[in-house]
N, C-alpha and C. Protein backbone atom coordinates (compact mmCIF):
# COMPACT_ATOMS: atom_id res chain seq x y z
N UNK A 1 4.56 -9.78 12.74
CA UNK A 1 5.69 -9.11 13.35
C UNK A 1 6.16 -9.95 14.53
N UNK A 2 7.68 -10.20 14.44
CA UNK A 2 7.95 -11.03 15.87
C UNK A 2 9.00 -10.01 16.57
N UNK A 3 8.30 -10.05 17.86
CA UNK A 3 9.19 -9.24 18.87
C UNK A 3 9.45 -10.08 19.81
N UNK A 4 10.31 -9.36 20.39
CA UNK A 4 11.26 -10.20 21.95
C UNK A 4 11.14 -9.02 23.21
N UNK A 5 10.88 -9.72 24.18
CA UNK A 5 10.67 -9.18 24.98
C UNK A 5 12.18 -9.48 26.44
N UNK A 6 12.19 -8.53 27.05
CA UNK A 6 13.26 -9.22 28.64
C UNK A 6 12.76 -8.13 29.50
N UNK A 7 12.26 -8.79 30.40
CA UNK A 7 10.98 -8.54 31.61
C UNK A 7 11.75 -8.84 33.10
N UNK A 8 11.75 -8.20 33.79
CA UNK A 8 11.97 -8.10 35.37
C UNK A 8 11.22 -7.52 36.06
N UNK A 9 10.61 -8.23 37.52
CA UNK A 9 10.14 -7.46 38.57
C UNK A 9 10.67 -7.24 39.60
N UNK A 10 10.56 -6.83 40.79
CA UNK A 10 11.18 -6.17 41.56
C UNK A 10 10.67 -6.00 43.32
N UNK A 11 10.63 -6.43 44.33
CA UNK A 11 10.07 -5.93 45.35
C UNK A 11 11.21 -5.43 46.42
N UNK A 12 11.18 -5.28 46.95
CA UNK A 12 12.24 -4.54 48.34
C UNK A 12 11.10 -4.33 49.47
N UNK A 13 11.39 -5.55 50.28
CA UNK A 13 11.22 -5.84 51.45
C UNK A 13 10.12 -7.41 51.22
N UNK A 14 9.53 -7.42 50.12
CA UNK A 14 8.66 -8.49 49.80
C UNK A 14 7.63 -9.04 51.21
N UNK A 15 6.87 -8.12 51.16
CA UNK A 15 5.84 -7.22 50.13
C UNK A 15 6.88 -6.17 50.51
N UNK A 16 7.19 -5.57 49.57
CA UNK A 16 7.38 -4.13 50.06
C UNK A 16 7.57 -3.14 48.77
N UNK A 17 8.07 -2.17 48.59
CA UNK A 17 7.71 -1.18 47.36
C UNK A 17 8.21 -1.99 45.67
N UNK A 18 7.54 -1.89 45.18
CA UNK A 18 7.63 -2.45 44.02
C UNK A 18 7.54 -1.85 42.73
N UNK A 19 8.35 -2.84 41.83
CA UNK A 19 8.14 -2.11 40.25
C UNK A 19 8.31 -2.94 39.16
N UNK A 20 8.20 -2.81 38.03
CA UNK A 20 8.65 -4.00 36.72
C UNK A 20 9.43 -3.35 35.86
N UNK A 21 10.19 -3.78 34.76
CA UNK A 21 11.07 -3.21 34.17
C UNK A 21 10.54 -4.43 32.85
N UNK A 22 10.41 -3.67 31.44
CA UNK A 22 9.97 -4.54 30.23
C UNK A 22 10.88 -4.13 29.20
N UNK A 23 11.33 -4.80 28.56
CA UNK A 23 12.72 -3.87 28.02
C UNK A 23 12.30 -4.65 26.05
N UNK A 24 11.40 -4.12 25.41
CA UNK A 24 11.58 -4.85 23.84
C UNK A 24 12.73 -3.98 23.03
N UNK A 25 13.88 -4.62 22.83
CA UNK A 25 15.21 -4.39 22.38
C UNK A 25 14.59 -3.19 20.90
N UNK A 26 15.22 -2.31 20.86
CA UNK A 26 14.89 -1.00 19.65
C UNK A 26 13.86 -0.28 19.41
N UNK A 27 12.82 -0.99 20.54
CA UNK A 27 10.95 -0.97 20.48
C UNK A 27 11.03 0.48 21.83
N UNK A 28 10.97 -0.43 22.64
CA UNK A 28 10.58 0.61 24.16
C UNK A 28 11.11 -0.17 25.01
N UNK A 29 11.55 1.15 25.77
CA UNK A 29 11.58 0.66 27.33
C UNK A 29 10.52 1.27 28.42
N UNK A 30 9.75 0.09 29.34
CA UNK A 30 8.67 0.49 30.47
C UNK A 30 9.04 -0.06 31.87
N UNK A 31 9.20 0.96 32.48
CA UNK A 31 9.28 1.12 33.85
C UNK A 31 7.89 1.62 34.73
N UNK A 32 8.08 0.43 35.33
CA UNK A 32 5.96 1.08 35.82
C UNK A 32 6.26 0.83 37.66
N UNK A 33 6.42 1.78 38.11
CA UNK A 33 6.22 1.90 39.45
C UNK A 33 4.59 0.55 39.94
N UNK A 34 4.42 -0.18 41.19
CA UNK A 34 3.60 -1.33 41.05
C UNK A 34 2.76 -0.35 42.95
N UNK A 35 3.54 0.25 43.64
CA UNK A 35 3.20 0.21 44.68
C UNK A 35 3.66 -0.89 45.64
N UNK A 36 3.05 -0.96 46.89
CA UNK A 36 3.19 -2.60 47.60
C UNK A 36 3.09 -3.57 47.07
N UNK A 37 4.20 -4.36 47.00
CA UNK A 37 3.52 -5.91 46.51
C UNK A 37 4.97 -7.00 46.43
N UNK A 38 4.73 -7.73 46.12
CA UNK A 38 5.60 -8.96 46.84
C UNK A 38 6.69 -9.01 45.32
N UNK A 39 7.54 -9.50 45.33
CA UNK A 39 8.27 -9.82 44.45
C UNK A 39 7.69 -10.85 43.16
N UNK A 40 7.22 -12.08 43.45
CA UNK A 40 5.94 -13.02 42.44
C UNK A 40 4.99 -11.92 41.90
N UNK A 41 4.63 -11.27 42.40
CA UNK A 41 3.63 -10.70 42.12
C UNK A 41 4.30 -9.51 41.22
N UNK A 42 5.42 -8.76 41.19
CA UNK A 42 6.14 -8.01 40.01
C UNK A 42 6.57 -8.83 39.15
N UNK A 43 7.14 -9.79 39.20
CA UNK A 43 7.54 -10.15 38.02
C UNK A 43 6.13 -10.66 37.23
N UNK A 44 5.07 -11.22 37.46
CA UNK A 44 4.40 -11.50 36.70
C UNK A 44 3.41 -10.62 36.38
N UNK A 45 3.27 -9.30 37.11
CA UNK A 45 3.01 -7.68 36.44
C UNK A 45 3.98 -7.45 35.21
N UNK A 46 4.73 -7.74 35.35
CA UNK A 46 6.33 -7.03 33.94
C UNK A 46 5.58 -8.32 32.81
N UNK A 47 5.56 -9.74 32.95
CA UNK A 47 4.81 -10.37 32.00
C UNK A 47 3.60 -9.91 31.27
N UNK A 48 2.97 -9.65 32.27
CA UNK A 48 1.27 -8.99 31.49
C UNK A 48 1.60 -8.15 30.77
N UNK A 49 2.76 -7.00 31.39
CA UNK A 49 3.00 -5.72 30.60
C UNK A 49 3.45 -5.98 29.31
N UNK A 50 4.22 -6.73 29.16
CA UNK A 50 4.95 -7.53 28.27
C UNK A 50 3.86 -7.77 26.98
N UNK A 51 3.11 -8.90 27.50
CA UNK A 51 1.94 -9.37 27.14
C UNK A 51 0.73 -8.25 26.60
N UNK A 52 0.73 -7.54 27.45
CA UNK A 52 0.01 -6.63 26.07
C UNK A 52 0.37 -5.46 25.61
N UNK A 53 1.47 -5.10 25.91
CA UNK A 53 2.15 -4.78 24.77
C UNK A 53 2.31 -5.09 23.22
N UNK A 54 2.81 -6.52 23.19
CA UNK A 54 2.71 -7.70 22.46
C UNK A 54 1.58 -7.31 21.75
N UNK A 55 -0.10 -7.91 22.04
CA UNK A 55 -0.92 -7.87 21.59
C UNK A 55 -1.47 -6.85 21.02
N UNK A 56 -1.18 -5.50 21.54
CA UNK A 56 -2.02 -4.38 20.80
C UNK A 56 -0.90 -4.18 19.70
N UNK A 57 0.55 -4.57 19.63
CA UNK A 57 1.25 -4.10 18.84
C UNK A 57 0.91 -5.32 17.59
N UNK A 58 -0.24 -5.87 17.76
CA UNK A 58 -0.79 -7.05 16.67
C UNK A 58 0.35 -7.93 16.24
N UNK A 59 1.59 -7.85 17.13
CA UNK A 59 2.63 -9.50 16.95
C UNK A 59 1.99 -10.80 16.59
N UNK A 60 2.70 -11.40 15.43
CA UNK A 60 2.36 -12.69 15.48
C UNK A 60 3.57 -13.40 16.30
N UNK A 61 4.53 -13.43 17.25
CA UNK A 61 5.68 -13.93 17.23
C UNK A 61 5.65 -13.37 18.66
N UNK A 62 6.41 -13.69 19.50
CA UNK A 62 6.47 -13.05 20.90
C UNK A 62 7.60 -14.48 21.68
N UNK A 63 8.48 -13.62 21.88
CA UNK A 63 10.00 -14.44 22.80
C UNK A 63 9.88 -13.43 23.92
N UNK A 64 9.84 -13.94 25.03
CA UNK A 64 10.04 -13.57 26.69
C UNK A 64 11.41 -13.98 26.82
N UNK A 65 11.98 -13.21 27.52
CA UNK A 65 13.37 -13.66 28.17
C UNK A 65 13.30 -12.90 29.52
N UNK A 66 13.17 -14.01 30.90
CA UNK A 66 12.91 -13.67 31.97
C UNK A 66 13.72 -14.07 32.79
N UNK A 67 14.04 -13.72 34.29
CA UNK A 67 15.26 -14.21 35.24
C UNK A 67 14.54 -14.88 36.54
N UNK A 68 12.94 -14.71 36.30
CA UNK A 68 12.06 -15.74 37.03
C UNK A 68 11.85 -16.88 36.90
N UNK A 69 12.74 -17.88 37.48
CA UNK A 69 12.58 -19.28 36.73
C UNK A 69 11.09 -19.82 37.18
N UNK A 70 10.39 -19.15 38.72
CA UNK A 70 9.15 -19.43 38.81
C UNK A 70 8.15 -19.50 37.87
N UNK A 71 8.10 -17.91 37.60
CA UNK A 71 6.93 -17.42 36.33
C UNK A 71 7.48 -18.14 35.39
N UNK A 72 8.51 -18.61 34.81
CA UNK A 72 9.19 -19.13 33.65
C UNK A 72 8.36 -20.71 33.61
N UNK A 73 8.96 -21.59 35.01
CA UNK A 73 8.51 -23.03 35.06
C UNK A 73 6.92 -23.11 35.07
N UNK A 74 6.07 -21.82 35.86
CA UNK A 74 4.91 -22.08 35.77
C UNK A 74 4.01 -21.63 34.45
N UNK A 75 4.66 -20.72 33.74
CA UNK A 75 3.92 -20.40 32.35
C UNK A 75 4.58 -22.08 31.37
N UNK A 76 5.55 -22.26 31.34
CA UNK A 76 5.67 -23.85 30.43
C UNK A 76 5.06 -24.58 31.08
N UNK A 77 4.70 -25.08 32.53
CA UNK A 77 3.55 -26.12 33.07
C UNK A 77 4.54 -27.18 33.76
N UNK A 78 5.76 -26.56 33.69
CA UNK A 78 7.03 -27.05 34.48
C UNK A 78 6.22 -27.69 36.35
N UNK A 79 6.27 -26.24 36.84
CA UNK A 79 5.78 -26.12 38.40
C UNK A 79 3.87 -25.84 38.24
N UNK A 80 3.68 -26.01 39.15
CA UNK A 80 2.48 -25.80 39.16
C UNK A 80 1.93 -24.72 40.28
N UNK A 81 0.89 -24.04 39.82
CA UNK A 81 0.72 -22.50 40.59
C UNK A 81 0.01 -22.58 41.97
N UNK A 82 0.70 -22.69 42.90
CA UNK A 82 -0.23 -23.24 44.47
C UNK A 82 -0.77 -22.07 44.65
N UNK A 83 -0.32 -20.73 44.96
CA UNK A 83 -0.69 -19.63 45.67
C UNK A 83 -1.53 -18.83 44.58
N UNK A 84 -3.08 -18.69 45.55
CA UNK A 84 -4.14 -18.08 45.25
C UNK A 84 -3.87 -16.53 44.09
N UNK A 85 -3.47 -16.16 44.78
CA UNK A 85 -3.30 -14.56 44.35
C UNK A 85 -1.93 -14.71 43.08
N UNK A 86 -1.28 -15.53 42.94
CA UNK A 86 -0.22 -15.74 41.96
C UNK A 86 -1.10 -16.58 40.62
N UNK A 87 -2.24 -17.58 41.30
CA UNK A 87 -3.15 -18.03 40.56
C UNK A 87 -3.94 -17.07 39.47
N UNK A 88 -4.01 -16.21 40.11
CA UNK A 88 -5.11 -14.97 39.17
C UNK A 88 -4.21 -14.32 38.54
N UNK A 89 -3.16 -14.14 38.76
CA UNK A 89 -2.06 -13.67 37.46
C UNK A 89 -1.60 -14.27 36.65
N UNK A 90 -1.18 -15.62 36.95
CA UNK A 90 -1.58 -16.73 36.04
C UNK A 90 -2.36 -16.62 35.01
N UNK A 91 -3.93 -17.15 34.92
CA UNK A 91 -4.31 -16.72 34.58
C UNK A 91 -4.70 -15.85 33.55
N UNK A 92 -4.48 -14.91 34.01
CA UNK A 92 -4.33 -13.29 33.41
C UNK A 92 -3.45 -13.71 32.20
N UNK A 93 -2.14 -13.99 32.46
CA UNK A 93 -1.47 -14.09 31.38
C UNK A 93 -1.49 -15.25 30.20
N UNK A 94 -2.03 -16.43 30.96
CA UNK A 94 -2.11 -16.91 29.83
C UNK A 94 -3.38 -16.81 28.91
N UNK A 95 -5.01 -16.28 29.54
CA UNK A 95 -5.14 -15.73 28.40
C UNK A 95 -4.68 -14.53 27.15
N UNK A 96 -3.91 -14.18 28.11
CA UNK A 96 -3.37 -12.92 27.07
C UNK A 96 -2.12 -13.31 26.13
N UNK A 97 -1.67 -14.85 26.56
CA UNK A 97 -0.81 -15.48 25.83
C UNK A 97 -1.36 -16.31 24.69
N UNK A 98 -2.92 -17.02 24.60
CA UNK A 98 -3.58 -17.10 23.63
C UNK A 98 -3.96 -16.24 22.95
N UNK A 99 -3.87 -14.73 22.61
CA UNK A 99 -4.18 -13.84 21.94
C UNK A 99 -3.00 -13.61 20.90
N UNK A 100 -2.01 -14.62 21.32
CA UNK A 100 -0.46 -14.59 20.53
C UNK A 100 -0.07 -15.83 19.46
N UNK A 101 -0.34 -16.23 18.39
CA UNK A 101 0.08 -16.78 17.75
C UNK A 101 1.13 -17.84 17.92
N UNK A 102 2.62 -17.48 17.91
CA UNK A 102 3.70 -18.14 18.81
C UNK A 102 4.31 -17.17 19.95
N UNK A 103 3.89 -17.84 20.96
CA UNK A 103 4.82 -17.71 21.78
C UNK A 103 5.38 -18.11 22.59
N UNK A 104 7.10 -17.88 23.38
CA UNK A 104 7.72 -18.72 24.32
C UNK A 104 8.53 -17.82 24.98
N UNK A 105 8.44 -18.60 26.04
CA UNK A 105 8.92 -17.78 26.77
C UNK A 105 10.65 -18.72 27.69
N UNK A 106 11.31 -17.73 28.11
CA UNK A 106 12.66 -18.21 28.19
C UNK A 106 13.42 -17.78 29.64
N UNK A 107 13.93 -19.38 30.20
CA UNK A 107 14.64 -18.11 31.35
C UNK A 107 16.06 -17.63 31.11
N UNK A 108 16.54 -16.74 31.46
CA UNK A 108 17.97 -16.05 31.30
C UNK A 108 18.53 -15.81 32.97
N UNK A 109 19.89 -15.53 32.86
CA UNK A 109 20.72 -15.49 33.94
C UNK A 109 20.37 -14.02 34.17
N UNK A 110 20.01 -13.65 35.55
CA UNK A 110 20.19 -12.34 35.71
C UNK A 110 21.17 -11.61 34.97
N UNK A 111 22.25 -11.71 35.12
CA UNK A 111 23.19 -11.00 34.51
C UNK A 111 23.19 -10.78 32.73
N UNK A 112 22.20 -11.28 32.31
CA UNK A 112 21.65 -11.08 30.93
C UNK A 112 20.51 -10.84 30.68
N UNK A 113 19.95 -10.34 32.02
CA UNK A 113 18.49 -9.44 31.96
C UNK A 113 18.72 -7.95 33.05
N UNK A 114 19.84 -7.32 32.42
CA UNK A 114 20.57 -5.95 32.85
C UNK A 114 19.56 -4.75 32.36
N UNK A 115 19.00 -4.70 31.89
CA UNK A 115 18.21 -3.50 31.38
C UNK A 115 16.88 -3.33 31.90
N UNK A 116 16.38 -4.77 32.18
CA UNK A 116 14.73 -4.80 32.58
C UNK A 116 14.83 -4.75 34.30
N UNK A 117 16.37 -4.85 34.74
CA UNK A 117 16.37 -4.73 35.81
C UNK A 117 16.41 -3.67 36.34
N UNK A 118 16.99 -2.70 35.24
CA UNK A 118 17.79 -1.38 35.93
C UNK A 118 16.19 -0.65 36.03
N UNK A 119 15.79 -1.15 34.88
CA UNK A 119 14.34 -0.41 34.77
C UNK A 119 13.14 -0.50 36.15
N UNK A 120 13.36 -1.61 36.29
CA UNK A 120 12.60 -1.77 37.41
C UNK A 120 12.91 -1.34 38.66
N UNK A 121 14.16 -1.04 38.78
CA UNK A 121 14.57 -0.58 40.10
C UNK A 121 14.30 0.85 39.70
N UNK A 122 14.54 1.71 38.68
CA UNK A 122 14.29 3.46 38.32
C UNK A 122 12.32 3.52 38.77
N UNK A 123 11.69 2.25 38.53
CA UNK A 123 10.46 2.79 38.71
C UNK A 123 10.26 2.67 40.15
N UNK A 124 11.34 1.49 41.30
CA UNK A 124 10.94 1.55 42.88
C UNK A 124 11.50 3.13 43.14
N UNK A 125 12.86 2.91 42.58
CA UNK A 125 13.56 4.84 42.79
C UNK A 125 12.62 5.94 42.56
N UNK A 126 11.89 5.93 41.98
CA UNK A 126 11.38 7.25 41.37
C UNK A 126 10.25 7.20 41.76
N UNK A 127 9.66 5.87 41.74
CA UNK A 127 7.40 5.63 41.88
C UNK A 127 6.97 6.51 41.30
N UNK A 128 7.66 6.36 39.66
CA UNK A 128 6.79 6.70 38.76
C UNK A 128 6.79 5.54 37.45
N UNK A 129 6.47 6.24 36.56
CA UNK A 129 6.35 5.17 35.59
C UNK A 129 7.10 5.49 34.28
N UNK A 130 7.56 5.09 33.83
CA UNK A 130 8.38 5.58 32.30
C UNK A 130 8.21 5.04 31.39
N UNK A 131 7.70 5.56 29.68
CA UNK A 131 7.93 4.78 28.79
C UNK A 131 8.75 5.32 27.58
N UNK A 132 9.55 4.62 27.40
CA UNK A 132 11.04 5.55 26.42
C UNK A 132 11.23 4.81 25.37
N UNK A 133 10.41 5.49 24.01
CA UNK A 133 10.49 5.06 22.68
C UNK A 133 12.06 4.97 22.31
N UNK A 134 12.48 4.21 21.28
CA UNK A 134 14.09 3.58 21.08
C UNK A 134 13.79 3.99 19.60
């Protein structure tokens, strides 16, 4: 099964209240309230989410479309990951990106990652979490 994913995170005030928005087009939409935390640090929460999602849904195929060119340059091996705590999410994801057959991941213009955004801002609005079968 190949799915696509478009992933946004979110902070307001950085660190300050946070959320991710994961949007798989006809699949689901997840809005996960994060608590405190820095902006790097949501968007590559919305990846993991992404990410295993992906995996329990047993995908062989997995397309990211993200508006983090950071998380973007540092998952292709573009940039390289200096900061400790961004290190362990790192990490995190790319083993959970070897659990995937193909996958790639892509950056997009904000303005064509409208849904994972809105999502992420409903989970700083609300600090709750949502998941809305399509």
């Amino acid at each position: 099964m190949k799915l696509e994913a478009y992933i946004d995170g979110g902070s307001r005030g950085n660190p300050g209240e946070a959320g991710i928005g994961v949007h798989f087009p006809g699949i689901v939409r997840i809005a996960e309230y994060l608590g405190t935390g820095t902006n790097n640090y949501a968007e590559y929460s919305a990846l993991l989410s992404a990410l295993r999602f992906a995996v329990f849904s047993r995908c062989d195929e997995l397309q990211i479309y993200a508006d983090s060119e950071l998380v973007v340059k540092q998952i292709t091996g573009e940039y390289q990951v200096k900061n400790e705590g961004i290190r362990l999410l790192y990490n995190r994801a790319v083993r959970w990106i070897d659990l995937i057959p193909r996958f790639s991941i892509h950056h997009v213009r904000r303005e064509n990652n409208k849904e994972a955004d809105k999502l992420a801002n409903l989970a700083m609005d609300t600090r709750r979490n949502l998941v809305r079968w399509e």
